[in-house]
Protein backbone atom coordinates (compact mmCIF):
# COMPACT_ATOMS: atom_id res chain seq x y z
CA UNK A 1 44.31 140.96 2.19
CA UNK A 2 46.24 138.30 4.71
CA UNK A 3 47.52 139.51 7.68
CA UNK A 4 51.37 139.17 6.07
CA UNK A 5 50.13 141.13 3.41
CA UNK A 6 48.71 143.51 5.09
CA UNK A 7 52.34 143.80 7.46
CA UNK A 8 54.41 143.68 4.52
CA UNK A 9 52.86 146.66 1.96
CA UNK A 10 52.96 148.89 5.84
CA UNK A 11 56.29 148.25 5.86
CA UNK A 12 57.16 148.96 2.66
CA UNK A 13 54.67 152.21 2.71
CA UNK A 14 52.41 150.62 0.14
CA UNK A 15 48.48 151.35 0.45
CA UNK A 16 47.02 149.05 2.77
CA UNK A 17 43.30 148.25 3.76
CA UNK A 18 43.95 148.77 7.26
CA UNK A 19 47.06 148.96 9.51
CA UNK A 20 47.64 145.91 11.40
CA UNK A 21 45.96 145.36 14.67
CA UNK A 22 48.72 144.78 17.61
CA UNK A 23 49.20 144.77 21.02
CA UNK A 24 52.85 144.10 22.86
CA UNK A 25 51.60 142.44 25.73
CA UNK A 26 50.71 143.03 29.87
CA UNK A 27 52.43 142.79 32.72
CA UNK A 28 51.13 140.02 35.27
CA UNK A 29 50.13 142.25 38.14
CA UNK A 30 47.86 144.02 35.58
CA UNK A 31 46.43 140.63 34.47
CA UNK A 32 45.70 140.20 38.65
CA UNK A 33 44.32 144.01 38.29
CA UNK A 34 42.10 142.96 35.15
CA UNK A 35 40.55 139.76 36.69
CA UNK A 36 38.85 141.59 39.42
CA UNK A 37 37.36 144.35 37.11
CA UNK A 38 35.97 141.64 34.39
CA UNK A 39 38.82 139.89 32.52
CA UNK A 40 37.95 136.03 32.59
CA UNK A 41 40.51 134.50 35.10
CA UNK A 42 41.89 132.03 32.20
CA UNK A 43 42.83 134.85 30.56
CA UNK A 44 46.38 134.88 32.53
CA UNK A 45 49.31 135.29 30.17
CA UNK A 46 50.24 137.44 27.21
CA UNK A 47 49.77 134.45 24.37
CA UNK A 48 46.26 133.51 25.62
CA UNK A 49 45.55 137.49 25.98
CA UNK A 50 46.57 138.22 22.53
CA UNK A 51 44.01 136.17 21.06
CA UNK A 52 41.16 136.92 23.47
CA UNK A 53 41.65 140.33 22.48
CA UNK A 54 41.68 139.24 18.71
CA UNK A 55 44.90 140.87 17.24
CA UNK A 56 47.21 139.71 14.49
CA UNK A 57 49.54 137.23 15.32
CA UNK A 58 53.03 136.55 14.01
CA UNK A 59 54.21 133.11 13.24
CA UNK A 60 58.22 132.85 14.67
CA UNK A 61 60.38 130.16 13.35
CA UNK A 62 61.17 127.68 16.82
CA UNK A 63 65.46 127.96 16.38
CA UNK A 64 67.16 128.44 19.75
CA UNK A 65 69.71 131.11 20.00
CA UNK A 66 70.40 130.71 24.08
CA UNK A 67 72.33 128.70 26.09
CA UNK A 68 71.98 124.68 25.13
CA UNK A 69 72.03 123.26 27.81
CA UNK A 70 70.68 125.93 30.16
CA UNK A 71 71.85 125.36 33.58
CA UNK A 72 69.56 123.81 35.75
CA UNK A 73 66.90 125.87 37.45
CA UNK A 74 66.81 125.49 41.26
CA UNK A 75 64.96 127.11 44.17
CA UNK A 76 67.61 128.10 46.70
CA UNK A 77 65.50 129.80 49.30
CA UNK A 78 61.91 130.64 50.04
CA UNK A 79 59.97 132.30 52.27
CA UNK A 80 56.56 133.34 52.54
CA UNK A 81 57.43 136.61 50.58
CA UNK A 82 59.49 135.94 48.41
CA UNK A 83 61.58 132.93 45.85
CA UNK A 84 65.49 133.03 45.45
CA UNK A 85 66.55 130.38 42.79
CA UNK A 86 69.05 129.80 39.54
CA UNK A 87 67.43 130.51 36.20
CA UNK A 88 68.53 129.33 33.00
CA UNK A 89 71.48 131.35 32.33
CA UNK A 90 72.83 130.29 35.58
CA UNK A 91 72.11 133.71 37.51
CA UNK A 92 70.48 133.96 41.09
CA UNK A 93 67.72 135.86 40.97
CA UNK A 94 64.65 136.95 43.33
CA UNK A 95 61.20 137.36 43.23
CA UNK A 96 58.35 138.02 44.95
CA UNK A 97 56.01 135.58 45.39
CA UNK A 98 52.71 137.82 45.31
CA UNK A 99 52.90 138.89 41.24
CA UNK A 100 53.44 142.20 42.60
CA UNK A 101 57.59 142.38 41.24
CA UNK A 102 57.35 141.25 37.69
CA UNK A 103 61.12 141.92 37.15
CA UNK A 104 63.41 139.59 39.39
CA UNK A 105 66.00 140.91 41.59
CA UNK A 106 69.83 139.99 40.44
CA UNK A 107 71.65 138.61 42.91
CA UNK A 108 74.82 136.89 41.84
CA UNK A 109 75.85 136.81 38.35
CA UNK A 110 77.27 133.78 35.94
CA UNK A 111 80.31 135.76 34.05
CA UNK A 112 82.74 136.86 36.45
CA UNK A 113 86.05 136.09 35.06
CA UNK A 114 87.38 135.22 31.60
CA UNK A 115 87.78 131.99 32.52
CA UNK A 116 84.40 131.58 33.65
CA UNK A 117 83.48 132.59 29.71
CA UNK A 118 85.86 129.62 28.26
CA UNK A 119 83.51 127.39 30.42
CA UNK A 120 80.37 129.12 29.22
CA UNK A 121 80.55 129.60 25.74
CA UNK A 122 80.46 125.25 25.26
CA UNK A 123 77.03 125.84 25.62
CA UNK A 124 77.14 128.14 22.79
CA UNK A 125 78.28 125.58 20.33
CA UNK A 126 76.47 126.71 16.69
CA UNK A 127 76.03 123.54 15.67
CA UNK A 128 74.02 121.95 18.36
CA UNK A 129 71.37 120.28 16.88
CA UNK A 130 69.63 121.04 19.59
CA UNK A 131 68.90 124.88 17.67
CA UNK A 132 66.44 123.41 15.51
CA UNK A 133 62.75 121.76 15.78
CA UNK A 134 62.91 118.08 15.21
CA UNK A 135 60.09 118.54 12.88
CA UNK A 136 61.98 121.08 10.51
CA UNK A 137 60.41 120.11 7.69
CA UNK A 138 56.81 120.18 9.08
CA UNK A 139 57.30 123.99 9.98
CA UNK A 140 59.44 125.30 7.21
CA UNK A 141 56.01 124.27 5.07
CA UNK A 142 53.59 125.99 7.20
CA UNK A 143 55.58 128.70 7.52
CA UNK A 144 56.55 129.13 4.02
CA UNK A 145 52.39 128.77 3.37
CA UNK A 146 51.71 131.12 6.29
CA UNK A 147 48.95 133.64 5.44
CA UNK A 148 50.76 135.38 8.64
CA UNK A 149 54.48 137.14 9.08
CA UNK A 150 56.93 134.81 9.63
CA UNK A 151 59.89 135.97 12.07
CA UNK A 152 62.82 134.62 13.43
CA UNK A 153 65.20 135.03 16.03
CA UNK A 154 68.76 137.50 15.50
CA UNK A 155 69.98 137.43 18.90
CA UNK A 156 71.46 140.19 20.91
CA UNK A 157 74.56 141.41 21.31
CA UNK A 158 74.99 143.53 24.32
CA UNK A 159 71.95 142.54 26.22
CA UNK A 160 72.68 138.93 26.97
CA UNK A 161 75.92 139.55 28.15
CA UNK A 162 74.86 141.88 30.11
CA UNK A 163 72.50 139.48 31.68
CA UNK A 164 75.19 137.31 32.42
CA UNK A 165 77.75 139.57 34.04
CA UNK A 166 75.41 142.39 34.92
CA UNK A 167 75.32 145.96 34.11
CA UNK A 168 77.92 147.42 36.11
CA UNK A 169 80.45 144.27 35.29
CA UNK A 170 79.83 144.83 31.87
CA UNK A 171 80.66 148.48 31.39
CA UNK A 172 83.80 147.86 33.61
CA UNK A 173 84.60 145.09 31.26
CA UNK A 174 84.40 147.19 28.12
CA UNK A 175 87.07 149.98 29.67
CA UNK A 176 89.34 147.51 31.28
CA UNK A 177 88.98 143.92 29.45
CA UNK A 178 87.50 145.20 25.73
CA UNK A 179 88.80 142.41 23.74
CA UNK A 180 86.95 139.93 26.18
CA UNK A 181 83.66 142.26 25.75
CA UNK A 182 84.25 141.89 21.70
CA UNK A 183 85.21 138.15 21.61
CA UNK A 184 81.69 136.77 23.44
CA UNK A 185 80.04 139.49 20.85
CA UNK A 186 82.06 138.21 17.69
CA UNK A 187 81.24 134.61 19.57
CA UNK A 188 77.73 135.24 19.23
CA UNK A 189 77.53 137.04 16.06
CA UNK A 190 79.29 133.42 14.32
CA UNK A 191 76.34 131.42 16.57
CA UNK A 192 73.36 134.09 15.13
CA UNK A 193 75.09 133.96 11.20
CA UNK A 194 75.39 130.30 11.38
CA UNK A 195 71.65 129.46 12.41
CA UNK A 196 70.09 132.33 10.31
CA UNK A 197 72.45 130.35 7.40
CA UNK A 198 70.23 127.64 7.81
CA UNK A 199 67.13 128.79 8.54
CA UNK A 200 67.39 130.79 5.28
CA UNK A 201 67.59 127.71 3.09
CA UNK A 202 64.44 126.46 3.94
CA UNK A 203 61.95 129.11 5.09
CA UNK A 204 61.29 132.57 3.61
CA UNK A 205 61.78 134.88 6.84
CA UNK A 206 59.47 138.06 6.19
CA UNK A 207 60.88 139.47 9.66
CA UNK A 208 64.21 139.30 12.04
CA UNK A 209 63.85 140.40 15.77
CA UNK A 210 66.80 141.48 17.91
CA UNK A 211 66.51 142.22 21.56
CA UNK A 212 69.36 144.56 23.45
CA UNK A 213 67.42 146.63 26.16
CA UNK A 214 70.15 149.10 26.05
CA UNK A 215 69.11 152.63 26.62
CA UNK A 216 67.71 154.06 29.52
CA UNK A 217 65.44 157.51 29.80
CA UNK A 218 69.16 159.59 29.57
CA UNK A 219 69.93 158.06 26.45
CA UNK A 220 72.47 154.94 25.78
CA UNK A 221 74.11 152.55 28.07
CA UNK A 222 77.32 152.45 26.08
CA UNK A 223 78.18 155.62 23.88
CA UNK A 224 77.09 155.42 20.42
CA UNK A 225 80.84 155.79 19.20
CA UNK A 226 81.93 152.53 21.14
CA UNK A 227 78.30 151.26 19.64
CA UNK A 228 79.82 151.78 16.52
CA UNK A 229 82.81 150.28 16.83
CA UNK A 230 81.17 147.44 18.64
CA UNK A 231 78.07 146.40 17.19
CA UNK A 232 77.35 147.88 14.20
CA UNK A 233 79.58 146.07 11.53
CA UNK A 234 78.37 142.42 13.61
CA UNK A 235 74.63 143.61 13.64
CA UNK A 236 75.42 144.06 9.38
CA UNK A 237 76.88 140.83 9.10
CA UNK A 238 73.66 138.88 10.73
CA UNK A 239 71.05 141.27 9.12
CA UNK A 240 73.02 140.65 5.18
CA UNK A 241 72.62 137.24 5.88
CA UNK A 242 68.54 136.83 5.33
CA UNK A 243 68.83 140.23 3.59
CA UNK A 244 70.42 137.52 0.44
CA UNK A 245 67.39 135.64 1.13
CA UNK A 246 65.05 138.42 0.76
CA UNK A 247 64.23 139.75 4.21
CA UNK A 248 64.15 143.66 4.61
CA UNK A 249 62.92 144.05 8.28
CA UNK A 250 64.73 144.11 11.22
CA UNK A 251 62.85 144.76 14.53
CA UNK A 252 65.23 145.73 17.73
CA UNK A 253 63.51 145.82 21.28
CA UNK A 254 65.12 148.56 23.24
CA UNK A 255 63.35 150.20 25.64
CA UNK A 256 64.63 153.77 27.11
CA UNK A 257 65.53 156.90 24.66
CA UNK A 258 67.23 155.17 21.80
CA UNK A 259 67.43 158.30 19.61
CA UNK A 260 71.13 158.30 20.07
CA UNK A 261 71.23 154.90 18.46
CA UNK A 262 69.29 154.75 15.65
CA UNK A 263 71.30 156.12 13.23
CA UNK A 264 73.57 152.88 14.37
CA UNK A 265 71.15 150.47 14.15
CA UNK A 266 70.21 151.51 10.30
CA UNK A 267 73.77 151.30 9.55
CA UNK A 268 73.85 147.93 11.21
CA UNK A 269 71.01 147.06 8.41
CA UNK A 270 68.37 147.39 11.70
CA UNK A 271 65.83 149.11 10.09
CA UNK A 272 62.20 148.82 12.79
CA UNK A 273 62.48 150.52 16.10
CA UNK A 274 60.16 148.86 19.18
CA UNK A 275 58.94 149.42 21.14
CA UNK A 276 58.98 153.75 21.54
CA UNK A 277 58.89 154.82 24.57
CA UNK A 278 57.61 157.84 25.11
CA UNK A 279 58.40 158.72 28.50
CA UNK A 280 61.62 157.94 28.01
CA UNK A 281 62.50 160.64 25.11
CA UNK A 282 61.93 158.03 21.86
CA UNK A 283 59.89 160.57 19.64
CA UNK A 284 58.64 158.88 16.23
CA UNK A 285 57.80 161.78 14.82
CA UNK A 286 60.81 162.61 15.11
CA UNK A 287 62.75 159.55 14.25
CA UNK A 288 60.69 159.55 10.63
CA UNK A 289 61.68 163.08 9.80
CA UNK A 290 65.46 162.55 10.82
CA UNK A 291 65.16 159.43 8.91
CA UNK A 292 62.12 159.09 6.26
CA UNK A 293 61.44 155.83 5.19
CA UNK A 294 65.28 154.47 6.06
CA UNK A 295 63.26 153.64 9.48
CA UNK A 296 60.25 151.59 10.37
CA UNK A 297 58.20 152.01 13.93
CA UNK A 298 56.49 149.77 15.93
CA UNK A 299 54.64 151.30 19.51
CA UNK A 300 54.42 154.40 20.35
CA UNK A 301 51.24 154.47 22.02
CA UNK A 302 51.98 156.46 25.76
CA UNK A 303 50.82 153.91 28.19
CA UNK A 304 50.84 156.56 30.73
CA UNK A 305 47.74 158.13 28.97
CA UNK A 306 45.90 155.08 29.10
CA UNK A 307 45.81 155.55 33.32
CA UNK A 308 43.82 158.73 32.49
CA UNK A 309 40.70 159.12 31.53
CA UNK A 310 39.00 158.45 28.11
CA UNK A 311 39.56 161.95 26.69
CA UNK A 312 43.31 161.36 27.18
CA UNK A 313 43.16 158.35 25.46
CA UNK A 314 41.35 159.95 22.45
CA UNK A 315 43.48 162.18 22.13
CA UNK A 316 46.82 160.12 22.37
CA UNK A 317 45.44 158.21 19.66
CA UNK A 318 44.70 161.03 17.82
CA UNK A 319 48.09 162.15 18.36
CA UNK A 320 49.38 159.36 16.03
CA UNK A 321 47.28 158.77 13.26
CA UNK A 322 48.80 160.91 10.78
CA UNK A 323 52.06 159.31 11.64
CA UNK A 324 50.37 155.91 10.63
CA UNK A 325 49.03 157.55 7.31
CA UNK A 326 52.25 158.04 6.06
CA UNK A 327 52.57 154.04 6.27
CA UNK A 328 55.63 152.28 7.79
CA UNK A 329 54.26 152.48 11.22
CA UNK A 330 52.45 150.11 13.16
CA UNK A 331 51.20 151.41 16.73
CA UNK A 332 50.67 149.78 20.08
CA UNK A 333 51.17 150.69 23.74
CA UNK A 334 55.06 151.99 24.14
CA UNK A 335 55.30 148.59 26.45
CA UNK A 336 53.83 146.08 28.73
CA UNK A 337 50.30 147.69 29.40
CA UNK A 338 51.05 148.58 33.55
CA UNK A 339 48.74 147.61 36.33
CA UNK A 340 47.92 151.26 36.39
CA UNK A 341 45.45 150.76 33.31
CA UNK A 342 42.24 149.92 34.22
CA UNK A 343 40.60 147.08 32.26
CA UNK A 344 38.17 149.95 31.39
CA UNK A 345 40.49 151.94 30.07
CA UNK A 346 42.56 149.35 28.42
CA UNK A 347 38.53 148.11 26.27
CA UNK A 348 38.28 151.19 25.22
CA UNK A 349 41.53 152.06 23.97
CA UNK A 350 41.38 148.98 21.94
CA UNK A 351 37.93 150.38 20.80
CA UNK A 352 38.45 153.62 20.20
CA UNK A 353 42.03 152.73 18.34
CA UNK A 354 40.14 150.47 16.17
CA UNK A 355 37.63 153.00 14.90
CA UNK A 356 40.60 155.80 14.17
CA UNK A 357 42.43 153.38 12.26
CA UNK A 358 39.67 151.61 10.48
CA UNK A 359 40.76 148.49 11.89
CA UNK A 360 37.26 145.68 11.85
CA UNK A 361 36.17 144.51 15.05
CA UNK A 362 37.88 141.03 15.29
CA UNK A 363 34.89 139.96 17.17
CA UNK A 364 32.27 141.83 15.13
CA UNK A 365 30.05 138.59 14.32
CA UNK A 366 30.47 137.23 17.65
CA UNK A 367 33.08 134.97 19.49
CA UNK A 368 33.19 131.37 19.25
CA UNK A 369 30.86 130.10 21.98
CA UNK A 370 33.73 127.54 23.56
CA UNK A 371 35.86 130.79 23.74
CA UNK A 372 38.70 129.57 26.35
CA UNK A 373 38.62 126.16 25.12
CA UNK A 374 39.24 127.65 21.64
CA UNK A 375 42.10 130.07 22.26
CA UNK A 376 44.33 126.86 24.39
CA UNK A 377 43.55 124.67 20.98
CA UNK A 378 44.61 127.23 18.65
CA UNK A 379 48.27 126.64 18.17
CA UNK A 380 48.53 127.73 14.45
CA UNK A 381 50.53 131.02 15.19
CA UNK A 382 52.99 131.97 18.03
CA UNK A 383 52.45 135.80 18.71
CA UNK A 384 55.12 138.32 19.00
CA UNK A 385 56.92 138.51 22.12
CA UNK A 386 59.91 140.19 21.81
């Protein structure tokens, strides 16, 4: 059975030989963490890490959904602690030089006024040719050959902009300047349909990925009534788009307790729910007997556990193995494995996960003996990095 196979018949609760064996990533100070306690120093980013660690990979169709051209990244100050520069998006952000702040600092922000949107959205233009790979034709035949998932790229809705004007702009924006807040969403929602519009006539998409980041541990950052009203009816629009091409999975990353949501995001034709956290309140359990086999789950694994010792790791992955035997679930760590796992702890989660879910060894016969120099020359499959 191929690895897009073997995603597909989970997904669609068919019998499978063996759930599919994936990992969401790590966050760099654990990588600094990892390389004193035995992790090979090349190992130093999630895409190389993926395939050191042998899991499944996902091959995602190259369109670009952001800002074309980005603004021009500068350094604006720097000292020995810590970097202030312009990113892509045009925001000033800050960061600490030592890997020890993964998540930058927000400074200043791009949106500030409407007119500062009429500006912005040029570089939102749909039909930038700029969106596609100039070797289009090259990858639609791999991918349409791929013995892997193929995803692509939805977009976001309230996440982006939210990056742009940050959080507490944003919410101000949607009491006091709605029809702003809904014209950069219906904006995006004619970029998302017309690219997906393409991409459809040339490559069979298995899998569409949407990232919003919307929810925090209390539940929603917008109330699932103006999510509704909002989101919903654009988020059906996009998803009925490579739904007439065949696609039935949509994946949303939103961290926090999204239980509020959910029922929105199924209406919305967003059907896979990533990445669980279960600190924050996201039960699956739960989630599959509100919603049966209307929802699909991805995560779910309490990273917190995996700080512990091995008996708490046993028995968190005990916890969700008859969850995966009912089929439309495929578990990893609830997020970015935190520097708080030991690389100890991380080997033999990975081990003892394997056995429980009758997952093979990927290395079982041995790795190949130029290991590093083989993972930086394999390029056949982007993995998922949502």
């Amino acid at each position: 059975m191929t690895h897009r196979e073997r995603f597909l018949r989970t997904y669609r609760f068919q019998e499978v030989d063996h759930v599919p064996d994936m990992e969401f990533g790590y966050w760099d100070d654990t990588f600094l963490r990892w390389h004193k306690e035995g992790l090979p120093e090349q190992i130093n980013d999630n895409t190389i890490a993926d395939k050191y660690f042998g899991f499944a990979p996902v091959l995602e169709v190259p369109v670009n959904l952001g800002l074309l051209p980005p603004f021009e990244t500068q350094v604006i100050e720097e000292t020995d602690r810590h970097r202030t520069y312009i990113d892509g998006a045009g925001v000033t952000c800050m960061v600490m030089k030592d890997g020890s702040d993964t998540i930058p600092r927000y400074v200043d922000w791009t949106l500030k006024t409407r007119d500062d949107w009429e500006a912005f959205k040029e570089r939102l233009n749909p039909d930038d040719p700029a969106r596609y790979p100039d070797n289009w034709d090259e990858i639609a035949e791999k991918a349409n050959n791929s013995t892997v998932p193929v995803q692509v790229p939805c977009g976001s809705l309230f996440g982006v902009i939210r990056d742009w004007m940050g959080f507490e702009n944003v919410l101000i924006a949607l009491m006091e300047q709605r029809d702003w807040i809904e014209e950069m969403m219906e904006h995006l929602t004619g970029l998302y349909i017309s690219v997906l519009e393409q991409v459809s006539k040339h490559v069979h998409i298995d899998c569409g990925t949407f990232w919003e980041d919307m929810c925090f541990k209390g539940g929603p950052m917008i109330s699932p009534k103006l999510f509704r009203e909002l989101m919903t009816p654009r988020y059906k629009r996009i998803t009925d788009v490579l739904k007439r091409a065949g696609c039935d999975i949509f994946i949303v990353d939103s961290d926090g307790d999204i239980t509020q949501l959910v029922e929105h995001w199924i209406a919305g034709g967003v059907n896979c729910m990533f990445p669980l956290e279960i600190a924050a309140g996201t039960d699956p359990f739960q989630l599959r007997r509100d919603y049966g086999q209307e929802v699909l789950l991805l995560g779910g694994v309490n990273k917190r556990e995996l700080a512990k010792d091995k008996q708490a790791i046993r028995a968190e992955v005990d916890r969700i193995v008859p969850l995966v035997e009912q089929g439309g679930y495929i578990p990893h760590v609830d997020h970015r494995v935190p520097p708080d796992v030991s690389y100890e702890n991380y080997l033999y989660y990975l081990q003892y996960k394997r056995e429980a879910l009758g997952i093979p060894d990927p290395w079982a016969n041995g790795r190949p003996e130029n290991l590093l120099d083989h993972f930086k020359d394999t390029v056949s499959a982007q993995y998922m990095a949502m």
